[in-house]
Protein backbone atom coordinates (compact mmCIF):
# COMPACT_ATOMS: atom_id res chain seq x y z
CA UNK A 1 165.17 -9.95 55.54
CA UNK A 2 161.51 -9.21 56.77
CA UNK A 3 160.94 -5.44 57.23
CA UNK A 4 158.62 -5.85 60.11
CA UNK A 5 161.61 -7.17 61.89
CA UNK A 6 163.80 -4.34 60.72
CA UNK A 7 160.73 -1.16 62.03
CA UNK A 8 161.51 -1.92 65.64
CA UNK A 9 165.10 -0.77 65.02
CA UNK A 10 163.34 2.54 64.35
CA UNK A 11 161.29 5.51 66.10
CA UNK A 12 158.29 6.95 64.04
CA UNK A 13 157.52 10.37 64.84
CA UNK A 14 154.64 11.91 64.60
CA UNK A 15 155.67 15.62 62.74
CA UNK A 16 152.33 18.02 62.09
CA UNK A 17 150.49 14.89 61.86
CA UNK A 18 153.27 13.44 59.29
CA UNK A 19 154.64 10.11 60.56
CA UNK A 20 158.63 9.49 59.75
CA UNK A 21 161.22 6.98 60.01
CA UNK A 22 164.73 8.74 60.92
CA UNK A 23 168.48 7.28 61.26
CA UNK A 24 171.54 9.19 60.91
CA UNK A 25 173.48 11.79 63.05
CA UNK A 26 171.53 15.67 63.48
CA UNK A 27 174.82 17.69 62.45
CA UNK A 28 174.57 15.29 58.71
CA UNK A 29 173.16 16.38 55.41
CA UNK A 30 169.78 15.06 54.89
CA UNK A 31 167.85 12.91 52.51
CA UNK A 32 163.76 12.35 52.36
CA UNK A 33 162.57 9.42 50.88
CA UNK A 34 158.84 9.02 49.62
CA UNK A 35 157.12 6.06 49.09
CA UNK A 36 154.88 5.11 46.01
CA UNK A 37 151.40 3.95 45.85
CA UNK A 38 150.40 1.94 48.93
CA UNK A 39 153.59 2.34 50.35
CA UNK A 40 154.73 3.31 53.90
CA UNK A 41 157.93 4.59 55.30
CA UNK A 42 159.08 0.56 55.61
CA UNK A 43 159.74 0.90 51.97
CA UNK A 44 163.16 2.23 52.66
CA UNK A 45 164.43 0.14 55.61
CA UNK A 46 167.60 -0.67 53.66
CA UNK A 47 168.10 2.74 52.61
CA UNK A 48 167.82 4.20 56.37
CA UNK A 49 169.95 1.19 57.36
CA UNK A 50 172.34 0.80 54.52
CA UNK A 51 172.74 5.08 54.19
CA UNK A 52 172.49 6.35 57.45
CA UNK A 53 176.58 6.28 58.83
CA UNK A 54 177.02 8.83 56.12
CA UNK A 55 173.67 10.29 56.11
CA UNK A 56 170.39 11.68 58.09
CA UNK A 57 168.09 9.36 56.62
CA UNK A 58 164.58 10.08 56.82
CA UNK A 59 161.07 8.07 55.27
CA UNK A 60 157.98 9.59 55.92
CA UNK A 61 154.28 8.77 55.53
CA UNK A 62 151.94 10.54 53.39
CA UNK A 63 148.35 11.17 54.22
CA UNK A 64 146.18 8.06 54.82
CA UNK A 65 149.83 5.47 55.25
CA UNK A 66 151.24 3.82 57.57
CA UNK A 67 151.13 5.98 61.06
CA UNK A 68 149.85 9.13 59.03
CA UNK A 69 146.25 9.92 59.97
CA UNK A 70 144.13 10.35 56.52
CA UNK A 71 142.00 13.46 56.02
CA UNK A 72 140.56 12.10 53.04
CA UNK A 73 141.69 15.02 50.56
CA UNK A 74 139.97 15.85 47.64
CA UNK A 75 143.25 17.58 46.23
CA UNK A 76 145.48 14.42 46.76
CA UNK A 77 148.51 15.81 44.95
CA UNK A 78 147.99 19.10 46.45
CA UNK A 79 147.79 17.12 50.26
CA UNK A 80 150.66 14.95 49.52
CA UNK A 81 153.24 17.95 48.21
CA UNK A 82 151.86 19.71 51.90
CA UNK A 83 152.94 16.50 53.47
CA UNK A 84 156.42 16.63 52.27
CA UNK A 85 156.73 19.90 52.49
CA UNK A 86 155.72 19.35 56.48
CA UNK A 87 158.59 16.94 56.74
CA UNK A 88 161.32 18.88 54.06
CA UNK A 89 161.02 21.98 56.05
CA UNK A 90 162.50 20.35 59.22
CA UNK A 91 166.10 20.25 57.63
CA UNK A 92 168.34 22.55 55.70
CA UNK A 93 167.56 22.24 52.11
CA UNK A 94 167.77 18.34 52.05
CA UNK A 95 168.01 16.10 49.01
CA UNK A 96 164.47 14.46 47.85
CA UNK A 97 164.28 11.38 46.67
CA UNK A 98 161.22 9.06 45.91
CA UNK A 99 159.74 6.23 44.01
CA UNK A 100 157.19 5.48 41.35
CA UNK A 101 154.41 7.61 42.80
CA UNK A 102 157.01 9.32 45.61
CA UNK A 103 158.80 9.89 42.30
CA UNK A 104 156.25 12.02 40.55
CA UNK A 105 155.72 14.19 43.38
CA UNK A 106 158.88 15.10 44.11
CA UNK A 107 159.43 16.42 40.67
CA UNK A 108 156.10 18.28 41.71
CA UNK A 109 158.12 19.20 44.43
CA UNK A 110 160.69 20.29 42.41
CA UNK A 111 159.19 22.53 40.20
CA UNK A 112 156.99 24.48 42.94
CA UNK A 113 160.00 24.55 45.43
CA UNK A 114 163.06 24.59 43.76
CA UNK A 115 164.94 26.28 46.57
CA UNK A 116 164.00 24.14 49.18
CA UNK A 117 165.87 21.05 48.59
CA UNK A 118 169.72 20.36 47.04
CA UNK A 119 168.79 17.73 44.46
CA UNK A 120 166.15 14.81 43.02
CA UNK A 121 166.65 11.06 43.44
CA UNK A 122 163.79 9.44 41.03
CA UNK A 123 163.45 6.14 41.32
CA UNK A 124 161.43 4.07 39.11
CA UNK A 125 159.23 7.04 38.01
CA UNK A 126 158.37 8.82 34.93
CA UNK A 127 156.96 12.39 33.57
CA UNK A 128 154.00 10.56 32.86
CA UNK A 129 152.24 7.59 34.57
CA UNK A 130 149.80 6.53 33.01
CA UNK A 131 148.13 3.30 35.06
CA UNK A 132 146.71 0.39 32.72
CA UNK A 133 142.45 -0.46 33.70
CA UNK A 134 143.56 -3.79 35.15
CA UNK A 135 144.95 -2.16 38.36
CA UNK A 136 142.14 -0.27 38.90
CA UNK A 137 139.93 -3.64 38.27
CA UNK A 138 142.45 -5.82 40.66
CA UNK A 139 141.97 -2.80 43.10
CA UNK A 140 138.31 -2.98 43.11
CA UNK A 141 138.19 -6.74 43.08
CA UNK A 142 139.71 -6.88 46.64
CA UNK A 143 143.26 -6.94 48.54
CA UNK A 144 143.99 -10.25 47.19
CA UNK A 145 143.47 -9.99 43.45
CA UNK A 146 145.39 -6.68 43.51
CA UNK A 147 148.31 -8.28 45.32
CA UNK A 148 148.34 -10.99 42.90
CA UNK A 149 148.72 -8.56 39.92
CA UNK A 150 151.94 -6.41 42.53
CA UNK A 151 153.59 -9.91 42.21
CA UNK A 152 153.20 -10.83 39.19
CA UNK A 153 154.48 -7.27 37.90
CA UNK A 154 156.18 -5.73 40.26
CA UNK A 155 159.44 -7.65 40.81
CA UNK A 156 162.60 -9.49 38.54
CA UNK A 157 162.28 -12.96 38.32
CA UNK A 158 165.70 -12.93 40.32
CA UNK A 159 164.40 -11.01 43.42
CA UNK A 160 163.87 -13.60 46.50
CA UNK A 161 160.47 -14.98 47.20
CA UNK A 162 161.49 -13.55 50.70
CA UNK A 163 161.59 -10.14 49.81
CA UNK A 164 158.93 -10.08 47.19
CA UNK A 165 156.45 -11.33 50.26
CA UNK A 166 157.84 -8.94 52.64
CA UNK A 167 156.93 -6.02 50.53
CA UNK A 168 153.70 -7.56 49.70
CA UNK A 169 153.20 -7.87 53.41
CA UNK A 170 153.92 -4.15 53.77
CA UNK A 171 151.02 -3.31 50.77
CA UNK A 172 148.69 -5.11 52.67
CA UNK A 173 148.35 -2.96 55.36
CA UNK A 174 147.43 0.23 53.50
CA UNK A 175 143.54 0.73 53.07
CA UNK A 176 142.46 -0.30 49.44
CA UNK A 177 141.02 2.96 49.12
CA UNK A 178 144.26 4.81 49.43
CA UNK A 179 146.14 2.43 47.00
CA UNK A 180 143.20 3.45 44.41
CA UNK A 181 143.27 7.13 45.43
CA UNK A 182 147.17 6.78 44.43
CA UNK A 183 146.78 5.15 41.37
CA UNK A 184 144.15 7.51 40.57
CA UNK A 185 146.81 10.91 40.97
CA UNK A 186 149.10 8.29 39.11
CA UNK A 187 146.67 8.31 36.08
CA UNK A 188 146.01 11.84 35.84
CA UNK A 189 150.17 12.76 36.53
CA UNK A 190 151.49 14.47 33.15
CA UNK A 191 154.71 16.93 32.89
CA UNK A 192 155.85 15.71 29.85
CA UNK A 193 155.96 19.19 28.85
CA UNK A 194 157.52 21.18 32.24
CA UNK A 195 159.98 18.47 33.36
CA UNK A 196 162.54 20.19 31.49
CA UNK A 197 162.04 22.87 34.05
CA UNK A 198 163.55 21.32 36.74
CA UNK A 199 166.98 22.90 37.67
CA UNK A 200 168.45 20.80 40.04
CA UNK A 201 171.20 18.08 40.64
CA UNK A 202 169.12 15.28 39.40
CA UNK A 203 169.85 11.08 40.08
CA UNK A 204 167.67 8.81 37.60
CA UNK A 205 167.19 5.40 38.47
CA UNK A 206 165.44 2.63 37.21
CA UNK A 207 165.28 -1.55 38.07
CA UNK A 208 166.17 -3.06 34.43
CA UNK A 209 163.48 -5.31 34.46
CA UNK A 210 160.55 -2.42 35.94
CA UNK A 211 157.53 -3.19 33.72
CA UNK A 212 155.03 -0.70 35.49
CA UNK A 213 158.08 2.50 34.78
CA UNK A 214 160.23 1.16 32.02
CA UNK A 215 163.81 2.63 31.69
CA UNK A 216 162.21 4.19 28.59
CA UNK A 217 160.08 6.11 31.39
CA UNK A 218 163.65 7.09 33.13
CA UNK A 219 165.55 7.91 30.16
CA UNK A 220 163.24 10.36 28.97
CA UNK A 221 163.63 11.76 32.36
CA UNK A 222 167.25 11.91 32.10
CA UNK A 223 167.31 13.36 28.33
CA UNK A 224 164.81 16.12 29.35
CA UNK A 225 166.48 17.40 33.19
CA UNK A 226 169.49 19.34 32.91
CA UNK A 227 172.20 18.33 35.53
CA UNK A 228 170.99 14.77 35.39
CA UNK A 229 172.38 11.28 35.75
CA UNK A 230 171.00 8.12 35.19
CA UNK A 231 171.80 4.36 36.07
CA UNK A 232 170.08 1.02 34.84
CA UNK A 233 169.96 -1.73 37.36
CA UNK A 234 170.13 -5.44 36.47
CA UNK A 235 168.36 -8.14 37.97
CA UNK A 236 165.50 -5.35 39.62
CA UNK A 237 162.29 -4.48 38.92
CA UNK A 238 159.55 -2.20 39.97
CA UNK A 239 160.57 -2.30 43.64
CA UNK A 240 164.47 -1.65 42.66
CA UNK A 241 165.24 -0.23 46.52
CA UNK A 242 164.49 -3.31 47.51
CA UNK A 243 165.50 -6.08 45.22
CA UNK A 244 168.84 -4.75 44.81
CA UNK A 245 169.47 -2.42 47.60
CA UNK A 246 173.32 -2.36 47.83
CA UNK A 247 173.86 -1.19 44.81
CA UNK A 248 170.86 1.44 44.64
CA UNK A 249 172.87 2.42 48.02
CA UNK A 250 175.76 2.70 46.46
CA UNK A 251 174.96 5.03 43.61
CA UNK A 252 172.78 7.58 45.98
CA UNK A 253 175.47 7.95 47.86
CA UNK A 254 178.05 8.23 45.19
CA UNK A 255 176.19 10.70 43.71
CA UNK A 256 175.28 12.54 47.18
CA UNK A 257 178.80 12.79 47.84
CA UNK A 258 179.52 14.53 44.88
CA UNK A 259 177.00 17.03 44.45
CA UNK A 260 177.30 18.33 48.47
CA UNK A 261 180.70 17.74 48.57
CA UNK A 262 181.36 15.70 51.42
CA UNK A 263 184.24 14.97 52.48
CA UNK A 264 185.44 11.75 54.96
């Protein structure tokens, strides 16, 4: 499954210059999905296909991706939380979920507006991301070296050649100056020390095979949040929503289900 195929079954909306994918019925509770580093809202095209009967499903761009204009920030953390926080403020107190980078700001999220959402899905994420020099050098040695290194690291050696170049396909389009400026917030990312703050429903998971966010990274996570769950996937890696979809599906909306009650 290509996801370039899959955007056209979608409408991107510009929101306060915050771009969004959205599928699901208005009168549903809501999820927001955030991408990682060099990502776009075509990240989750299985999630707003594969959650949306039950679910609002909605992916949206941070500054400088996909359909989001980029106002070069010097506070990138700072412009990214106002980004969500654009998007989050559209629905009543929806669930936040992200990845990797996604991940690490919507604990930021978390901790700074605690009453604005109903619960965390981290996905492939830590407290702390610390980003080895070679990314940074693959970065700065062009598109192609640094998509050589997302291949080689970034996916199980049982995910699909077919998906693994479909996402790569997807990193390709974001500026290699954003993918750096990413990495670069990844690097400097630390709440080792407040993450036990967090005080809110809280779903951990983490592709078994993920060698750039171990499950060490997501069991800390889980040991240190109250209210917390946490799930190991088999046969994923890094890019977890992707490689094994279904059952990443499955578990979010398990989990959703419980914690806001819904009912068939």
């Amino acid at each position: 499954m290509i996801f370039t195929k899959l955007i056209g079954m979608f409408v991107t909306q510009p929101t306060m210059t915050v771009a969004k994918l959205v599928r699901g019925e208005d009168e549903t509770s809501t999820i927001v999905f955030v991408h990682g580093a060099g990502g776009s809202a075509g990240t989750w095209m299985m999630q707003l296909r594969g959650l949306s009967d039950r679910l609002r499903v909605v992916a949206l761009e941070l500054n400088g991706h996909g359909d989001t204009p980029d106002r070069e920030p010097e506070d990138v953390d700072g412009t990214y939380l106002e980004d969500i926080k654009r998007i989050v403020r559209e629905y009543q107190k929806p669930i936040l979920a992200g990845h990797s980078m996604g991940g690490a700001l919507a604990q930021l999220y978390a901790l700074k507006y605690p009453d604005e959402i109903s619960g965390l899905v981290l996905i492939g994420t830590g407290a702390k991301l610390k980003v080895h020099p070679n990314v940074f050098d693959a970065i700065d040695s062009g598109m192609d070296k640094y998509l050589e290194l997302v291949e080689q690291f970034m996916f199980s050696k049982e995910t699909d050649d077919e998906v693994i170049q479909a996402s790569l396909k997807e990193i390709r389009q974001c500026p290699r100056s954003v993918i750096r400026r990413d990495f670069e917030m990844c690097n400097n990312f630390d709440i080792m020390n407040e993450v036990s703050q967090i005080d809110l429903p809280t779903l951990i998971l983490v592709g078994a095979d993920d060698l750039m966010t171990p499950p060490k990274y997501a069991k800390y996570l889980h040991e240190n949040i109250p209210n917390s769950e946490f799930h190991v996937i088999d046969n994923a890696g890094h890019g977890v929503m992707v490689e094994q979809p279904s059952e990443l599906n499955s578990m979010v909306m398990q989990w959703t289900e419980r914690i806001l009650n819904l009912s068939d």
